[in-house]
N, C-alpha and C. Protein backbone atom coordinates (compact mmCIF):
# COMPACT_ATOMS: atom_id res chain seq x y z
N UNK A 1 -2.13 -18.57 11.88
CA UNK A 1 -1.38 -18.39 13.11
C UNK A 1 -0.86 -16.96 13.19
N UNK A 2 -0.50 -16.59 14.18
CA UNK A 2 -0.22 -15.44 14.63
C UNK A 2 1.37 -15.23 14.29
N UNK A 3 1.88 -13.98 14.56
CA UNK A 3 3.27 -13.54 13.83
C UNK A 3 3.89 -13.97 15.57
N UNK A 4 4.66 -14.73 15.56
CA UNK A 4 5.81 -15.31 16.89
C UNK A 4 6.16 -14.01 18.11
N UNK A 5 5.94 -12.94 17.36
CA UNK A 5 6.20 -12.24 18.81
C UNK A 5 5.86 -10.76 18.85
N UNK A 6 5.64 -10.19 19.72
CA UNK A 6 5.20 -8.84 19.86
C UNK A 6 5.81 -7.51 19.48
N UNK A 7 7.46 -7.99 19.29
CA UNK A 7 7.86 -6.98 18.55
C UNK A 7 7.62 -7.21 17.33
N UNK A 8 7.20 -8.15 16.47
CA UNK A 8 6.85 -8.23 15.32
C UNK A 8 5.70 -7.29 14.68
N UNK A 9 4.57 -7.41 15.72
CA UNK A 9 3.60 -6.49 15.79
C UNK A 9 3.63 -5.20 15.79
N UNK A 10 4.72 -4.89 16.83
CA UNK A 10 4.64 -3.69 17.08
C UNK A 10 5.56 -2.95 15.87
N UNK A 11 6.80 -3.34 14.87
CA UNK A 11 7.44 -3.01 13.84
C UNK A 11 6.34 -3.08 12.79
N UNK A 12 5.51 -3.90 13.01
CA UNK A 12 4.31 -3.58 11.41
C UNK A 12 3.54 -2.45 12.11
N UNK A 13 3.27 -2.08 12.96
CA UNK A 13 1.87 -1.42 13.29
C UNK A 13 2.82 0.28 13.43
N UNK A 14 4.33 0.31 13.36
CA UNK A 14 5.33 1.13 13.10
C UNK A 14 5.26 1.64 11.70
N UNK A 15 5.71 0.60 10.90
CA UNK A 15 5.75 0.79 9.81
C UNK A 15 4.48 1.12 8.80
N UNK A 16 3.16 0.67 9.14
CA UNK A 16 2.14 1.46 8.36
C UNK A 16 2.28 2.99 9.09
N UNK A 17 2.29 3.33 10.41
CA UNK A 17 2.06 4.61 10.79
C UNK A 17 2.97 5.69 10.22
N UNK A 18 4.14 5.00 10.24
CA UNK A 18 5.77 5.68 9.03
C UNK A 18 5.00 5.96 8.08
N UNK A 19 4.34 5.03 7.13
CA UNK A 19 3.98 5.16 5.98
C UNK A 19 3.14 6.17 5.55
N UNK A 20 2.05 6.11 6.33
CA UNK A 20 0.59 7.21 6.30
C UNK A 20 0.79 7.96 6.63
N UNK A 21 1.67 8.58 8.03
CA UNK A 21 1.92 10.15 8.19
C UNK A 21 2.99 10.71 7.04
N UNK A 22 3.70 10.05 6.47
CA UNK A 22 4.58 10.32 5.10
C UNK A 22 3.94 10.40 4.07
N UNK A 23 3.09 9.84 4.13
CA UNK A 23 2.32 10.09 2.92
C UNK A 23 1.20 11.13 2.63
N UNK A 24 0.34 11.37 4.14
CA UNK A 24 -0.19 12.52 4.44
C UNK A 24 0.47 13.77 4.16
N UNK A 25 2.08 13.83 5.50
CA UNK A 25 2.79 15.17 4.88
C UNK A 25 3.05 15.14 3.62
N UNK A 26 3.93 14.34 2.81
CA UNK A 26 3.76 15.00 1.58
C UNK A 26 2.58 15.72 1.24
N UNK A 27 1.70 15.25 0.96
CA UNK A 27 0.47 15.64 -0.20
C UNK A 27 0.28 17.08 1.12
N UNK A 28 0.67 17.01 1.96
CA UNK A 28 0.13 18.76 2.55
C UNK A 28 1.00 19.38 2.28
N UNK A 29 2.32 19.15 1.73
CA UNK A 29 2.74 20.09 1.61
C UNK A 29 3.20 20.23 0.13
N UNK A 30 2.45 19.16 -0.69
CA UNK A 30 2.88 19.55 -1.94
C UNK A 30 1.43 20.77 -2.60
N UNK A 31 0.12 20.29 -1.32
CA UNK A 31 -1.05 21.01 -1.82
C UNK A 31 -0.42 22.84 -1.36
N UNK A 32 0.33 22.64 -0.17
CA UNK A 32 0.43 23.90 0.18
C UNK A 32 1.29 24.74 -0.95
N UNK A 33 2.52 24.24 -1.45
CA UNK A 33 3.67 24.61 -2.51
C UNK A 33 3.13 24.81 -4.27
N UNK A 34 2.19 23.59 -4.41
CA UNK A 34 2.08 23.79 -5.66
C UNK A 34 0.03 23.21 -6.07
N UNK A 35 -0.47 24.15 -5.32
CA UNK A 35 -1.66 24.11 -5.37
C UNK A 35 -2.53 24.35 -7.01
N UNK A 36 -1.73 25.25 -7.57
CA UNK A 36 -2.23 25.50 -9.20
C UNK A 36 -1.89 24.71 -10.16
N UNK A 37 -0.60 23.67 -9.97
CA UNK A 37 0.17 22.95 -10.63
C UNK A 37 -0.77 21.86 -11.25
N UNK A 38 -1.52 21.72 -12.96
CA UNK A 38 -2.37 21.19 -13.36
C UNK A 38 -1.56 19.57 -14.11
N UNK A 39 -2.00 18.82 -14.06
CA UNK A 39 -1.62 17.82 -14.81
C UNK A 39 -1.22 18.06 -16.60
N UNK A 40 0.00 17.41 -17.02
CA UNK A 40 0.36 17.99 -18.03
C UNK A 40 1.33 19.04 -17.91
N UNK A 41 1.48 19.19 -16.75
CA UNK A 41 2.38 20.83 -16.75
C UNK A 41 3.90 20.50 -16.28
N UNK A 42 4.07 19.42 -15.85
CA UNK A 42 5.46 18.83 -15.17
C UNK A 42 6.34 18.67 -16.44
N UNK A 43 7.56 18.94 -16.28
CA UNK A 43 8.15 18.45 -17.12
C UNK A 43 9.50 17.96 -17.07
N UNK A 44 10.24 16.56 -17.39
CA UNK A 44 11.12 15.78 -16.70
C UNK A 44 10.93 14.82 -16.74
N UNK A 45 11.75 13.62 -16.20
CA UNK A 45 11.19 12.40 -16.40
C UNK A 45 10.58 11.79 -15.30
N UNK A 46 10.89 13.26 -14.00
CA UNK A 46 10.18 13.03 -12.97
C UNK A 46 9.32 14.08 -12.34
N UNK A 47 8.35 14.57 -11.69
CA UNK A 47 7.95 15.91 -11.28
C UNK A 47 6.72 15.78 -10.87
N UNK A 48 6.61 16.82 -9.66
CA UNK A 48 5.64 17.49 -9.14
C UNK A 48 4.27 17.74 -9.94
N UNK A 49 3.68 16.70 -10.30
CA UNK A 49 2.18 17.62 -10.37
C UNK A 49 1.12 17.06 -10.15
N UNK A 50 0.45 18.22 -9.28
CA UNK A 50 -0.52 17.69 -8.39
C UNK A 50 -2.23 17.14 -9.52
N UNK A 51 -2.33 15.80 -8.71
CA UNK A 51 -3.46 15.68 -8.92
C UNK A 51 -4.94 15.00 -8.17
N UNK A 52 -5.50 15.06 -8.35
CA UNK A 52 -7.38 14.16 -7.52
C UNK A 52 -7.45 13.28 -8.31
N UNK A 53 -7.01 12.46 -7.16
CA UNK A 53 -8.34 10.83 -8.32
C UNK A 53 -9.26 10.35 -6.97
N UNK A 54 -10.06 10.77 -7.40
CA UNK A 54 -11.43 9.77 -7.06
C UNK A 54 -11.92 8.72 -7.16
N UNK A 55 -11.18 7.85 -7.60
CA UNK A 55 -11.47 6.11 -7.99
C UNK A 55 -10.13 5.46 -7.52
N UNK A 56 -10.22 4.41 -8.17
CA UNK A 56 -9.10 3.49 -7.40
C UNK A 56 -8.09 3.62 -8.23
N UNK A 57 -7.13 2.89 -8.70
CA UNK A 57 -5.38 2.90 -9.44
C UNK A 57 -6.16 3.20 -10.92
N UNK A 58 -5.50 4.19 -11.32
CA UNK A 58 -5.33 4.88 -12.65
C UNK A 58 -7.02 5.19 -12.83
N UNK A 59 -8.07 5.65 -11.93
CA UNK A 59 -9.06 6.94 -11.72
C UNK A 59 -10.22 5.51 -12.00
N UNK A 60 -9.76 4.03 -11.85
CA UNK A 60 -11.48 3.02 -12.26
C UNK A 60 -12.08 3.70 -11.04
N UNK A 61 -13.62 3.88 -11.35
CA UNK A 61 -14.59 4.04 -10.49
C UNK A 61 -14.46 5.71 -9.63
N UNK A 62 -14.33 6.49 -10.66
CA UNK A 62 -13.80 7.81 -10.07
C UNK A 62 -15.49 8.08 -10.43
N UNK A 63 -16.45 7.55 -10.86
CA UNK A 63 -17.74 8.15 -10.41
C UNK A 63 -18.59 7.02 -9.84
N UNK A 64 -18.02 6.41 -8.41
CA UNK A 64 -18.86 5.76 -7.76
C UNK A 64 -17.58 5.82 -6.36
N UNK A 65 -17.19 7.21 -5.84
CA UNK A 65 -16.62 7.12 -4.73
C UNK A 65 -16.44 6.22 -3.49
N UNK A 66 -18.15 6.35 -2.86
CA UNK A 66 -18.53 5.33 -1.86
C UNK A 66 -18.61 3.83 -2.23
N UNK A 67 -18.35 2.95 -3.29
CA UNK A 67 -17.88 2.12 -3.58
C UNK A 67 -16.22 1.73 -3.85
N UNK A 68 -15.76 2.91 -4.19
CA UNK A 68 -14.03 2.60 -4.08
C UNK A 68 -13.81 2.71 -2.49
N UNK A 69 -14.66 3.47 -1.80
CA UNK A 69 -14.20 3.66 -0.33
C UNK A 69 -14.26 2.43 0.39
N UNK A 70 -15.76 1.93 0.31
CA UNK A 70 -15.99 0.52 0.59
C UNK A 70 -15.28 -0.58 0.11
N UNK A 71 -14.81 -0.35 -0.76
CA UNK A 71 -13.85 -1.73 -1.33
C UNK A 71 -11.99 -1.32 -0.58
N UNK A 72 -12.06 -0.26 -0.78
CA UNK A 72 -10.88 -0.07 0.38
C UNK A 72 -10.63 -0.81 1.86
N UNK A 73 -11.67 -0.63 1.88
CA UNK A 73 -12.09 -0.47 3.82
C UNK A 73 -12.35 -2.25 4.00
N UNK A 74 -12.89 -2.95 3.13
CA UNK A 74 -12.81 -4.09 3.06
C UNK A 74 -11.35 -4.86 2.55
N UNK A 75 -10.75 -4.32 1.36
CA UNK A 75 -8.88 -4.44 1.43
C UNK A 75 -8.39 -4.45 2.50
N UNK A 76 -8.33 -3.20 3.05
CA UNK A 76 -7.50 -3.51 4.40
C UNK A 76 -7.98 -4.29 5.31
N UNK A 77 -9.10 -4.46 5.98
CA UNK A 77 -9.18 -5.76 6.44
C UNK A 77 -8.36 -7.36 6.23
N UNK A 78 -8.73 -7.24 5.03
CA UNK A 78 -8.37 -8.53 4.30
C UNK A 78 -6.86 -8.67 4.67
N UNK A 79 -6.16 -7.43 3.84
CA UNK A 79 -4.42 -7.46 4.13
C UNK A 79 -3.69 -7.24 5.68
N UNK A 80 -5.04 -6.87 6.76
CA UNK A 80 -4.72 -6.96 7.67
C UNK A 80 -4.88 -8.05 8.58
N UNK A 81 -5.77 -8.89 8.27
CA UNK A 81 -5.90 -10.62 8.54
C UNK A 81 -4.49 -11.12 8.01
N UNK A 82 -4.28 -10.99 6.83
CA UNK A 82 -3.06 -11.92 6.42
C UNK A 82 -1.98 -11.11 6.98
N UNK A 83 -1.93 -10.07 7.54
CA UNK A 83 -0.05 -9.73 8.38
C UNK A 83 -0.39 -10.29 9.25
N UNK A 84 -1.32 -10.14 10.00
CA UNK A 84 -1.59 -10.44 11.40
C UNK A 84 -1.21 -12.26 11.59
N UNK A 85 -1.50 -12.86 10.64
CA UNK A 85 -1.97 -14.58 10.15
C UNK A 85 -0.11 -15.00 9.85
N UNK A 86 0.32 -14.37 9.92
CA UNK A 86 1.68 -14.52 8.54
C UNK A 86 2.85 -14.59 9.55
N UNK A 87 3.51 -15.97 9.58
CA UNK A 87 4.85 -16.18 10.60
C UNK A 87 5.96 -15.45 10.11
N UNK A 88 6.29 -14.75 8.59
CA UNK A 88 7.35 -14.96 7.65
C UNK A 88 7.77 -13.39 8.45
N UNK A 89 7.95 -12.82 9.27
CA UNK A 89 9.16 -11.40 9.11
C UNK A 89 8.52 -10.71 7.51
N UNK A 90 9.04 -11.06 6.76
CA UNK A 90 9.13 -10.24 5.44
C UNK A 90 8.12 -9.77 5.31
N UNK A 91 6.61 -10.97 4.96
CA UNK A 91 5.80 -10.47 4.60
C UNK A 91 4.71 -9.38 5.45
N UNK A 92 5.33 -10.07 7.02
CA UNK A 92 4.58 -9.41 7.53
C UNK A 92 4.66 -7.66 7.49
N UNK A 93 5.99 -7.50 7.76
CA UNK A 93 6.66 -6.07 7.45
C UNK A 93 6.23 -5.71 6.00
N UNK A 94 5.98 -6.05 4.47
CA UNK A 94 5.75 -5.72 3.55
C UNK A 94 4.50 -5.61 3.31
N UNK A 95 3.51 -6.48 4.04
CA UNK A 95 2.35 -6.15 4.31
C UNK A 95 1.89 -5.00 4.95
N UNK A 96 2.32 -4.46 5.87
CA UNK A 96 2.53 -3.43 6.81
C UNK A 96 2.69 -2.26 5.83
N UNK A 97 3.79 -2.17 4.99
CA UNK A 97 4.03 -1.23 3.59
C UNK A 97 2.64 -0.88 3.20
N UNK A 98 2.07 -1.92 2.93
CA UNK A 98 0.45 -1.78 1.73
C UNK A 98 -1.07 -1.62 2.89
N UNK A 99 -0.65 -1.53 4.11
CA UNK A 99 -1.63 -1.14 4.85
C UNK A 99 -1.05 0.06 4.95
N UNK A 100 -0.13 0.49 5.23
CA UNK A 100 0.23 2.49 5.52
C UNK A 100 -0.17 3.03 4.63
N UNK A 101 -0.14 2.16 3.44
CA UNK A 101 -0.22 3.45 1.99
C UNK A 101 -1.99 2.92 1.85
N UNK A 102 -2.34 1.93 2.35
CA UNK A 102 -3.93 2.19 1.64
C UNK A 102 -4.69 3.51 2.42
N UNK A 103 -4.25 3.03 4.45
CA UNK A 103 -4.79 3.34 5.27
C UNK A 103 -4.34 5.45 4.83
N UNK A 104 -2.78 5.69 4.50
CA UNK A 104 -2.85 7.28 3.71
C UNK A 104 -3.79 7.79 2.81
N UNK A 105 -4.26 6.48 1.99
CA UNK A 105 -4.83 6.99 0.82
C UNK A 105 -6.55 7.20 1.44
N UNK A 106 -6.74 6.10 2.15
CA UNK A 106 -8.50 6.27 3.00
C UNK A 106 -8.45 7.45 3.53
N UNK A 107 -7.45 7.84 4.23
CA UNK A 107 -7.35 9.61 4.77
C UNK A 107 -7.84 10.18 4.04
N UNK A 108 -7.26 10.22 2.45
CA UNK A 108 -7.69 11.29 1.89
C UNK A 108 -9.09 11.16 1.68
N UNK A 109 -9.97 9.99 1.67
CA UNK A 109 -11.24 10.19 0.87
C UNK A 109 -11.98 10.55 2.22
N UNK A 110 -11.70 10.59 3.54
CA UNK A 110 -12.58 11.37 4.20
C UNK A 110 -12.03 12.35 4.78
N UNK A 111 -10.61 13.17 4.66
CA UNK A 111 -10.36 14.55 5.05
C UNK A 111 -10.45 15.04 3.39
N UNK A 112 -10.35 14.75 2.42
CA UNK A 112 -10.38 15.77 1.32
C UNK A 112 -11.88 16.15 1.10
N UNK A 113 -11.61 17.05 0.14
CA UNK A 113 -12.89 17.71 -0.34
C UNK A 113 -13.38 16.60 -1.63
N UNK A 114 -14.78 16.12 -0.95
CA UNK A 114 -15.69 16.41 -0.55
C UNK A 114 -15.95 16.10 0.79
N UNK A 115 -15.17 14.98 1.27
CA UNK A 115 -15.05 14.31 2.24
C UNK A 115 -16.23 13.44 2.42
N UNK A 116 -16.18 12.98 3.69
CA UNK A 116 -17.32 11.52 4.10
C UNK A 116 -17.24 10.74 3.19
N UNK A 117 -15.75 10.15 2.87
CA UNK A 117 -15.54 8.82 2.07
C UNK A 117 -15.68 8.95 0.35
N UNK A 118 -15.85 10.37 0.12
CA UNK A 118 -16.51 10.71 -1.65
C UNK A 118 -14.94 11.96 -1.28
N UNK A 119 -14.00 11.88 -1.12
CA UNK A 119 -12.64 12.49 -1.05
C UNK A 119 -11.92 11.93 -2.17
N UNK A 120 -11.36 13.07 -2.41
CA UNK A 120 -10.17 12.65 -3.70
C UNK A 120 -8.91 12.39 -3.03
N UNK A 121 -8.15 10.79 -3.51
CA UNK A 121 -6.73 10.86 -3.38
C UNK A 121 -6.08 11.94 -3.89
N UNK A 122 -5.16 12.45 -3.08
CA UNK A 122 -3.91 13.69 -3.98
C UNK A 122 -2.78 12.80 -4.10
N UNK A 123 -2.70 12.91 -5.49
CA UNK A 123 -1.24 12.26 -6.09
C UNK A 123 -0.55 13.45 -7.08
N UNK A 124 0.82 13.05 -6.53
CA UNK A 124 1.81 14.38 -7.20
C UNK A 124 3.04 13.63 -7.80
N UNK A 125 3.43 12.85 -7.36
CA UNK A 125 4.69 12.15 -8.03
C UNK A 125 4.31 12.02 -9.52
N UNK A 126 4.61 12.41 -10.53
CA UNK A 126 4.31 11.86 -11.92
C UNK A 126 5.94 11.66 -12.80
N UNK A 127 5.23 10.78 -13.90
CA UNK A 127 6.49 10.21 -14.28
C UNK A 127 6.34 10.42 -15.92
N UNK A 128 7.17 11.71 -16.35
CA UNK A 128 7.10 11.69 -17.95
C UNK A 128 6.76 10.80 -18.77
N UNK A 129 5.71 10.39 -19.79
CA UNK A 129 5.50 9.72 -20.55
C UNK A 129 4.70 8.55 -20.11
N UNK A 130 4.67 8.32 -18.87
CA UNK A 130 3.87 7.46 -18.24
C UNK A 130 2.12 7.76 -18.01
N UNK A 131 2.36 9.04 -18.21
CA UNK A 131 0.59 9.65 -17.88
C UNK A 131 -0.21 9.79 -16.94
N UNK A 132 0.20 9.22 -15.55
CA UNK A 132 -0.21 9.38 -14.60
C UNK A 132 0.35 9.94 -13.22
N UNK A 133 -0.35 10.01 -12.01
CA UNK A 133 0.49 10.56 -11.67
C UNK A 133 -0.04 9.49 -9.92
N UNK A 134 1.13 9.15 -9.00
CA UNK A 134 0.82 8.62 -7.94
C UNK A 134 1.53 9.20 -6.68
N UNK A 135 1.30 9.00 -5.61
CA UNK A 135 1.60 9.39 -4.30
C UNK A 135 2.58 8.21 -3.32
N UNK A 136 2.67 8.88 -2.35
CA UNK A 136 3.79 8.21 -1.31
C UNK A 136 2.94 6.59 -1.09
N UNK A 137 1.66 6.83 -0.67
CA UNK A 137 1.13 5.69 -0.14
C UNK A 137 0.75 4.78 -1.74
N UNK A 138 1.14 5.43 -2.62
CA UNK A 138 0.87 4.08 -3.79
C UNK A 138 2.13 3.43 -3.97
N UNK A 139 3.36 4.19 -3.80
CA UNK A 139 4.90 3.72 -4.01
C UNK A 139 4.72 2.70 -2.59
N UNK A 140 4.17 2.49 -1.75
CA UNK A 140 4.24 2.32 -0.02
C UNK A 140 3.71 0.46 -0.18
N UNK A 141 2.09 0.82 -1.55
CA UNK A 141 1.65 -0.17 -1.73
C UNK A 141 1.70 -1.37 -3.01
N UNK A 142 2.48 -0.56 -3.78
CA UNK A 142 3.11 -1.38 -5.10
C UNK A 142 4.43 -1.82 -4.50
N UNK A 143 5.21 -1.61 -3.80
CA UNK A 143 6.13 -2.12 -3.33
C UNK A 143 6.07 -3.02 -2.51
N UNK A 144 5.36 -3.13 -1.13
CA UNK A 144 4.82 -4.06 -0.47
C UNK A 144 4.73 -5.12 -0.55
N UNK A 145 3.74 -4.81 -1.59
CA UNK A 145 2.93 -6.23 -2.65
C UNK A 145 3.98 -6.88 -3.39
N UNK A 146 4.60 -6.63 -3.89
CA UNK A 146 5.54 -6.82 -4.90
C UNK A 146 6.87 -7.38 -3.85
N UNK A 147 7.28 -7.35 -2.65
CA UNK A 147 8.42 -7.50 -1.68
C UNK A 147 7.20 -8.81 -0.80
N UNK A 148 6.24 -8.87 -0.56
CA UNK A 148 5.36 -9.85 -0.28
C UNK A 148 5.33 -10.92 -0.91
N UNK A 149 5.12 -10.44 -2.30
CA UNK A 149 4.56 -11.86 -3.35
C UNK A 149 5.86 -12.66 -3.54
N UNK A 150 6.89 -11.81 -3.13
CA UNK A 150 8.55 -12.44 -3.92
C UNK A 150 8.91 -13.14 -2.46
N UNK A 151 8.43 -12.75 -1.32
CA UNK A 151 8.96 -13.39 -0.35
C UNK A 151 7.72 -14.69 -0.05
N UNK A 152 6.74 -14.47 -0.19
CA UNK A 152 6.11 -15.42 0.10
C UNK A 152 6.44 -17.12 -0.99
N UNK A 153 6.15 -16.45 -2.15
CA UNK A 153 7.08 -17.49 -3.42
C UNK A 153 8.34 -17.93 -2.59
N UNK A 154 9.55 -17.55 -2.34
CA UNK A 154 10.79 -17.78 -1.79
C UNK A 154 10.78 -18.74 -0.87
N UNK A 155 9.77 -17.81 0.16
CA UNK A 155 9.65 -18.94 1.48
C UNK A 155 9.06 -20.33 1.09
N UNK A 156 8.35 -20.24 -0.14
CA UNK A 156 7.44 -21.82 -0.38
C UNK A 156 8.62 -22.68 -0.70
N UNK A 157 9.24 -22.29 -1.24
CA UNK A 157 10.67 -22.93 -2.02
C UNK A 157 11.67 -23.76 -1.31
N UNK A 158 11.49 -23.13 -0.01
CA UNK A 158 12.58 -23.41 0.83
C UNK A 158 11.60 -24.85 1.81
N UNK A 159 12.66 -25.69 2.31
CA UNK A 159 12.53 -27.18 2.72
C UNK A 159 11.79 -25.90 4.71
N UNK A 160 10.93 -26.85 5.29
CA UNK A 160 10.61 -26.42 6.51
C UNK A 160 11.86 -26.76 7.57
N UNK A 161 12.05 -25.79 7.81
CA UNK A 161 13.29 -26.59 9.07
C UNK A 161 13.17 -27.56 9.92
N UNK A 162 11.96 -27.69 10.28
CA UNK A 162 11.74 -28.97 10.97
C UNK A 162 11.58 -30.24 10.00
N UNK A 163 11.19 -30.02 9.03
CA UNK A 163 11.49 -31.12 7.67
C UNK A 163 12.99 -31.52 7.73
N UNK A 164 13.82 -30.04 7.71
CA UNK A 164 14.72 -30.78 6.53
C UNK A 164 15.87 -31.74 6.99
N UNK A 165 16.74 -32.36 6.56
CA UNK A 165 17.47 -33.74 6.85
C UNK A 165 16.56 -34.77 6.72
N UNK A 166 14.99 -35.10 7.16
CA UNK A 166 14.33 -35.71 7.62
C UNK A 166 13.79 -36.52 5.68
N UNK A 167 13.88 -38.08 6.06
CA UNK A 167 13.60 -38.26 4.76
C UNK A 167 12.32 -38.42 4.32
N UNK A 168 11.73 -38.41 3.05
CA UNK A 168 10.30 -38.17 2.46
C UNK A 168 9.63 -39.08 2.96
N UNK A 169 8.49 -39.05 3.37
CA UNK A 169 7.52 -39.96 3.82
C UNK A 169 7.21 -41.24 2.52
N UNK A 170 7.66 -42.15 3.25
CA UNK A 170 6.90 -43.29 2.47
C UNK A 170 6.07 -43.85 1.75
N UNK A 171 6.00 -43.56 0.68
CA UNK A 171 4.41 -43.50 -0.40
C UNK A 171 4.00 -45.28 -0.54
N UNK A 172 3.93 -45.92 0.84
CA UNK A 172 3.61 -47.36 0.56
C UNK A 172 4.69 -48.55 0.03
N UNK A 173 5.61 -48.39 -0.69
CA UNK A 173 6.56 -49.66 -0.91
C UNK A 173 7.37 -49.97 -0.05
């Protein structure tokens, strides 16, 4: 079923666009500020350094581009059936989160170099001791997911309002 009303729609289809142009500017202007800045070079428990991944979360499939692109492009579909499908407010809005940050991150693989879908994500956020390094639209989509899965669990939990007072159906005696 569909999300109850049109401002619902229109706050998710808000909130990915929040997401992806935030996530775009950053990475332009962290490429513009700190373009030489090599991985390894940050230092802190938080910092700036820029990097390309070409594959999906933590560089799988960084040598088969047009397959991480394609499996993208089929993700969002998928996560965009289920906001679209989803009565709950929460999830739909947290869903919305993990479509801005995929739909930022697909930017990059066809405006970066090399482009036509074989583009490197730019990720700059890195986190001392952690080893890697991620961007606006991965914070956009680990969060999402994670504010989704906890609300969707929650909502199962809870009695249907039109259920509740109403006593259990009769199992025959």
């Amino acid at each position: 079923m569909a999300p109850t009303s049109q401002g619902l729609r229109i706050a998710m289809l808000a909130v990915g666009a929040v997401v992806a142009g935030a996530d775009q500017l950053s990475k332009s202007l962290v490429l513009a500020t700190h373009a030489g800045t090599r991985p390894g070079s940050g230092g802190g428990w938080i910092s700036i350094v820029l990097a390309r991944n070409h594959g999906a979360s933590t560089g799988i499939g960084a040598d088969h581009p047009l397959i991480v692109t394609g499996i993208e492009i089929v993700a969002i579909g998928f996560v965009t059936a289920l906001a679209l499908g989803t009565r709950n407010r929460v999830v739909a809005i947290s869903l919305a989160l993990v479509l801005g940050g995929a739909l930022g991150n697909l930017l990059d693989r066809f405006v970066r170099a090399p482009g036509l879908g074989r583009g490197a994500v730019v990720d700059w956020i890195h986190f001392g001791g952690r080893g890697g390094s991620l961007d606006v639209a991965d914070v956009a989509i680990q969060l999402g997911a994670i504010v989704a899965l906890a609300a969707t669990f929650v909502g199962s939990r809870r009695p249907h309002p039109a259920r509740a007072g109403r006593p259990a159906p009769n199992s025959g005696s």
